[in-house]
Each structure stands twice: as structure tokens, then as C-alpha cells.
N, C-alpha and C. Protein backbone atom coordinates (compact mmCIF):
# COMPACT_ATOMS: atom_id res chain seq x y z
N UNK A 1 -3.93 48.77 6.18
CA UNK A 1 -3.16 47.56 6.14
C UNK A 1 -4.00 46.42 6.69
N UNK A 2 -3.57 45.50 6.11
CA UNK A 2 -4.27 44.23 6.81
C UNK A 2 -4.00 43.61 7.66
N UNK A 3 -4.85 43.05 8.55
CA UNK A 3 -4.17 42.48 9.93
C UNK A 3 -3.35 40.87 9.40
N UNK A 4 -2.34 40.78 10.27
CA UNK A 4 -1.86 38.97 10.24
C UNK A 4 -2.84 38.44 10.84
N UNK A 5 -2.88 37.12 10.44
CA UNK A 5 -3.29 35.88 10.79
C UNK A 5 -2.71 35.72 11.50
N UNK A 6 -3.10 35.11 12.58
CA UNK A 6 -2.77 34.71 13.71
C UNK A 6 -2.33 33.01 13.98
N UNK A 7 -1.55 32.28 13.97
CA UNK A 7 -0.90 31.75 13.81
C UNK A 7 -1.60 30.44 14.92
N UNK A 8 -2.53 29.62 15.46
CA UNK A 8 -2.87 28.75 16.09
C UNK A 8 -1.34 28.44 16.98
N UNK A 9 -1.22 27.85 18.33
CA UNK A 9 -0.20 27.79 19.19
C UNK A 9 -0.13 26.27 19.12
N UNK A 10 0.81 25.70 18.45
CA UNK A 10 1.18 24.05 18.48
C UNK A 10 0.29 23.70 20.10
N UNK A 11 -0.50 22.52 19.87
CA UNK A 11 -0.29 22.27 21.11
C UNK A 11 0.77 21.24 21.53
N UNK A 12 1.03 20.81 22.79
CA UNK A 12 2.28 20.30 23.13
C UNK A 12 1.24 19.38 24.30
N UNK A 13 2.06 18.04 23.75
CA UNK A 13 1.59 16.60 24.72
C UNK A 13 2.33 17.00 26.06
N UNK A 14 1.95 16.28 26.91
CA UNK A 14 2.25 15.75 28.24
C UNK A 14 2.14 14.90 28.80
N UNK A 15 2.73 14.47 29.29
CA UNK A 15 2.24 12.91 30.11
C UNK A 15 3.05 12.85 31.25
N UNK A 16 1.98 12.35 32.27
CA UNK A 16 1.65 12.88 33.63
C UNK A 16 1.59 10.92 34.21
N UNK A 17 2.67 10.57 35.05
CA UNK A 17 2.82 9.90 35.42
C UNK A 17 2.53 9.74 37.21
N UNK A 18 2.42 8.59 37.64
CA UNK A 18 2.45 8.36 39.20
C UNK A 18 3.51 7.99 39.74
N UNK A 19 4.15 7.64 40.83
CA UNK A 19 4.89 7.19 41.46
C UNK A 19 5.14 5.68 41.01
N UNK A 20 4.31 4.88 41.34
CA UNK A 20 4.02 3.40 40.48
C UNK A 20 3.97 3.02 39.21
N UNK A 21 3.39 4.43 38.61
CA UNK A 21 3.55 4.37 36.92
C UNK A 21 5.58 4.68 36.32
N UNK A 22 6.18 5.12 37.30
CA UNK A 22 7.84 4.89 36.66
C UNK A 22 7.96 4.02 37.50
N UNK A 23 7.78 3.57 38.44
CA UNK A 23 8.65 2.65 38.77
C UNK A 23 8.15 1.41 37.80
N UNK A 24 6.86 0.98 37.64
CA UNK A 24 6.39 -0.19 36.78
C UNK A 24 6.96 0.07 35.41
N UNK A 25 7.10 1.31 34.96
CA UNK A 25 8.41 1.55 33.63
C UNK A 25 9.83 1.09 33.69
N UNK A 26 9.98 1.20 34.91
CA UNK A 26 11.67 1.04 35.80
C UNK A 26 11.61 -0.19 35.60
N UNK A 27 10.84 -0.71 36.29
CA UNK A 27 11.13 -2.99 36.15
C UNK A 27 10.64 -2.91 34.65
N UNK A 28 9.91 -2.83 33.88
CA UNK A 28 9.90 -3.47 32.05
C UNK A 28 11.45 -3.36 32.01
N UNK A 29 11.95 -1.90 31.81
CA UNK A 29 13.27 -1.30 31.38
C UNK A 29 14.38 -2.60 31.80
N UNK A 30 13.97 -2.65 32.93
CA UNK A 30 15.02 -3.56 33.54
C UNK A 30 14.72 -4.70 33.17
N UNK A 31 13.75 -5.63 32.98
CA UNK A 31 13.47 -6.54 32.53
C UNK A 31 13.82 -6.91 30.83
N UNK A 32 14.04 -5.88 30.18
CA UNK A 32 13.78 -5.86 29.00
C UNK A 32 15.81 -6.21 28.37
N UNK A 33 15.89 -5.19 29.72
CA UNK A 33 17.24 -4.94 29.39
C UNK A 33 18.27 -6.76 30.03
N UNK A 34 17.82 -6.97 31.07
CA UNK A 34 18.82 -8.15 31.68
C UNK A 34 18.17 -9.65 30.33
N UNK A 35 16.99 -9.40 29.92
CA UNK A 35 16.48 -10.17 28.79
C UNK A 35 17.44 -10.15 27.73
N UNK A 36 17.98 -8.95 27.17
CA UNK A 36 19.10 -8.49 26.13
C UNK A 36 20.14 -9.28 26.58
N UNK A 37 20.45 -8.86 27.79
CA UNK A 37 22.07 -9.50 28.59
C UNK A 37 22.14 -11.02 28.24
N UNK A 38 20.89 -11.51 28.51
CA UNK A 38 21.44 -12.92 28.47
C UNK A 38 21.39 -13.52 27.03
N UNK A 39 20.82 -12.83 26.31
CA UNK A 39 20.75 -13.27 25.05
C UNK A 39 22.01 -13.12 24.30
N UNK A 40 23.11 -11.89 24.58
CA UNK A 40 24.14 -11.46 24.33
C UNK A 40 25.51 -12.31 24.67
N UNK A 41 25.00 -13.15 26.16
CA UNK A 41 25.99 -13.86 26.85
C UNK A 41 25.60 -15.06 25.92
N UNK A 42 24.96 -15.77 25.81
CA UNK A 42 24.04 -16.81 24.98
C UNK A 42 24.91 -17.24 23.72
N UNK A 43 24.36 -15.87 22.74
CA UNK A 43 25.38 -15.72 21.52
C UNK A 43 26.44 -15.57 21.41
N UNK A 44 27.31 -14.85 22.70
CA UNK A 44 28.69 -14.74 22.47
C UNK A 44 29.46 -16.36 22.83
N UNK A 45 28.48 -17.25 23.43
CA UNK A 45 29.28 -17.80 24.05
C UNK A 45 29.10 -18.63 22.89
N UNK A 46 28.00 -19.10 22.18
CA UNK A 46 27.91 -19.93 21.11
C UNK A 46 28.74 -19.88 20.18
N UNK A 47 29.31 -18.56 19.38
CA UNK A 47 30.13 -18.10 18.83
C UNK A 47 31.58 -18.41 19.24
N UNK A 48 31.76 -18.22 20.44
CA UNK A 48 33.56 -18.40 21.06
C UNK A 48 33.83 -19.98 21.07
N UNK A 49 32.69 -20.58 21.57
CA UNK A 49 32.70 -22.26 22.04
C UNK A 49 31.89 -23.24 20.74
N UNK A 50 32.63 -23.01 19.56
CA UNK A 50 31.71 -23.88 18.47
C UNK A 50 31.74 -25.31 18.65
N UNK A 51 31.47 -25.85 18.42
CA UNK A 51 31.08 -27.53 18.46
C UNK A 51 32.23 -28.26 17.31
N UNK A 52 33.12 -29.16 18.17
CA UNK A 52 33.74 -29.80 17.45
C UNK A 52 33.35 -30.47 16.69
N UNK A 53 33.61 -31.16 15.27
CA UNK A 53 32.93 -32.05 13.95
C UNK A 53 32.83 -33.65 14.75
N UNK A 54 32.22 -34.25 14.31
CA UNK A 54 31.61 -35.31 15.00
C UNK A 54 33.59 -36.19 14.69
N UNK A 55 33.63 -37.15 15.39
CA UNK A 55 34.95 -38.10 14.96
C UNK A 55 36.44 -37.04 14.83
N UNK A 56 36.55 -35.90 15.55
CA UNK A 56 37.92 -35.54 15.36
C UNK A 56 38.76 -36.22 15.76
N UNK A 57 39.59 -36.35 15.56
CA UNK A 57 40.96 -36.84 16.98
C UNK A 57 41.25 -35.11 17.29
N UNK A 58 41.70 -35.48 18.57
CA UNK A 58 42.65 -34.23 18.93
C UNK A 58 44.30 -34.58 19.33
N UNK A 59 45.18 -33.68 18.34
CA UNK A 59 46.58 -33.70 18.84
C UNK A 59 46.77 -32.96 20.22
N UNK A 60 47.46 -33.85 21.00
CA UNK A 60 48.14 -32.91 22.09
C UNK A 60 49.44 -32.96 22.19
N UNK A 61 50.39 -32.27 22.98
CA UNK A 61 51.71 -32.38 23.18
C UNK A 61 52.07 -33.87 23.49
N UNK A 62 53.31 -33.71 22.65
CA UNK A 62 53.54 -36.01 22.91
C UNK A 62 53.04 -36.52 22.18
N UNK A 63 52.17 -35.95 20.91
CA UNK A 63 51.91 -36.79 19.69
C UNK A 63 51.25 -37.91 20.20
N UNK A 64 50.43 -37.13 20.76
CA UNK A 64 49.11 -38.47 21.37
C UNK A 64 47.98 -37.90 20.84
N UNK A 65 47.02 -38.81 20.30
CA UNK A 65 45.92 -38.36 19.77
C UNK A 65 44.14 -39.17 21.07
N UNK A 66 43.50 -37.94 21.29
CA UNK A 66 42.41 -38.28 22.14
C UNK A 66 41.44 -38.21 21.37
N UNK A 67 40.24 -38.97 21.48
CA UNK A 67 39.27 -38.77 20.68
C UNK A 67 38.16 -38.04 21.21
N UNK A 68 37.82 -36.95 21.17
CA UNK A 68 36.84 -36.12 21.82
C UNK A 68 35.80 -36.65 22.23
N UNK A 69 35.15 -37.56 21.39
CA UNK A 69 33.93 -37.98 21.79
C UNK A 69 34.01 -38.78 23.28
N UNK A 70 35.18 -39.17 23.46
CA UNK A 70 35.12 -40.22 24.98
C UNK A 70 35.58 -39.68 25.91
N UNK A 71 36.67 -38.26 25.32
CA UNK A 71 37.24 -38.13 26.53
C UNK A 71 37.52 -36.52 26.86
N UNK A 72 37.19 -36.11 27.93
CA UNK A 72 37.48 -34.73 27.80
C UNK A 72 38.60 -33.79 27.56
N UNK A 73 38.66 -32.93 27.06
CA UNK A 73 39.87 -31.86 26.85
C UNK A 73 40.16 -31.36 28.40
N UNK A 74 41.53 -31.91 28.35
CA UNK A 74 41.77 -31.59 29.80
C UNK A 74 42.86 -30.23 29.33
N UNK A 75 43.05 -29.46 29.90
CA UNK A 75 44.08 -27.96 29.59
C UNK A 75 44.43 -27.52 30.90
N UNK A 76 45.85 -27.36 30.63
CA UNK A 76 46.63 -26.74 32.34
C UNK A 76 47.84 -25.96 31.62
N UNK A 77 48.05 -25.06 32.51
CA UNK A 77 49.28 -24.15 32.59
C UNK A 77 50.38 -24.77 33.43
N UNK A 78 51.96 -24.67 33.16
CA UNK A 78 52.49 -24.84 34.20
C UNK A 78 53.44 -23.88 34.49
N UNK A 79 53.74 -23.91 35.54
CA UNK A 79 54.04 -22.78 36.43
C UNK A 79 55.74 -22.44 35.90
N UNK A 80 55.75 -21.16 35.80
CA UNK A 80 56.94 -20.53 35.31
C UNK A 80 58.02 -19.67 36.71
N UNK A 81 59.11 -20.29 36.21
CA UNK A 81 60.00 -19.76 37.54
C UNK A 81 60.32 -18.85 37.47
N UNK A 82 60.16 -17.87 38.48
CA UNK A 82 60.57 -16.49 38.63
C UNK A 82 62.06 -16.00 38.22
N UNK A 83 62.26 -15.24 38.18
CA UNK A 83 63.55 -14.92 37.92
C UNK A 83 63.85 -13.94 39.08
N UNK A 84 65.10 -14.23 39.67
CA UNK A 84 65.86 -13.26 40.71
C UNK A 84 66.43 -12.36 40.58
């Protein structure tokens, strides 16, 4: 009978780090990542808060009209009475 071939053994990587070598991985990671965050806060907020068209009026309660450009959107809640 004939012998098998013997099959070569994959070799297998490693990588052999220092103490300083993860932690200097640790700050990119982190850096990379709070970089994402703000870009996320950035876009969401651009998205939620779009830019009014130049010359709107704005209606408010009382059929009063403000014109954005001069004056700010003022917004309040008022307070609701409890019930006993």
C-alpha cells in the first residue's frame, strides 16, 4: 500500500502585543468611536431642527402672526391643575 501524504499543518498568525500597544488601541477605539458620536448627534440634530424658508410668518395662538426672521419662537407649557 501506499503511504498518505502528509498534509502540511496550516500555519496560524499571532500577534503579540504590549501593555502600551492595547492601551494605544484602547484610545484610537475610543477616539474613533466618540468621533462617530458626535457626528451622529450633528446629523440627528440637523435632521430634527430643519431651517425655516426664508420670509415665513408664523401662526400662533390668537391669530397673531410673528415673523421669524426678527423675532424668536418663544414656546411654554402651562401648568395643569391637579385633580383631587
Amino acid at each position: 500500500m501506499a503511504r498518505k501524504a502528509r498534509k502540511k499543518a496550516a500555519s496560524k498568525i499571532k500577534f503579540q502585543l504590549s501593555k502600551s500597544g492595547i492601551a494605544g488601541i484602547g484610545v484610537v477605539c475610543f477616539c474613533i468611536f466618540l468621533w462617530m458620536f458626535l457626528i451622529g448627534v450633528w446629523a440627528g440634530q440637523s435632521l430634527l431642527f430643519q431651517p425655516l424658508p426664508e420670509g415665513n410668518l408664523l401662526t400662533v395662538p390668537g391669530n397673531r402672526h410673528i415673523n421669524t426672521k426678527t423675532q424668536p419662537i418663544m414656546l411654554h407649557a402651562d401648568k395643569v391643575k391637579e385633580k383631587k
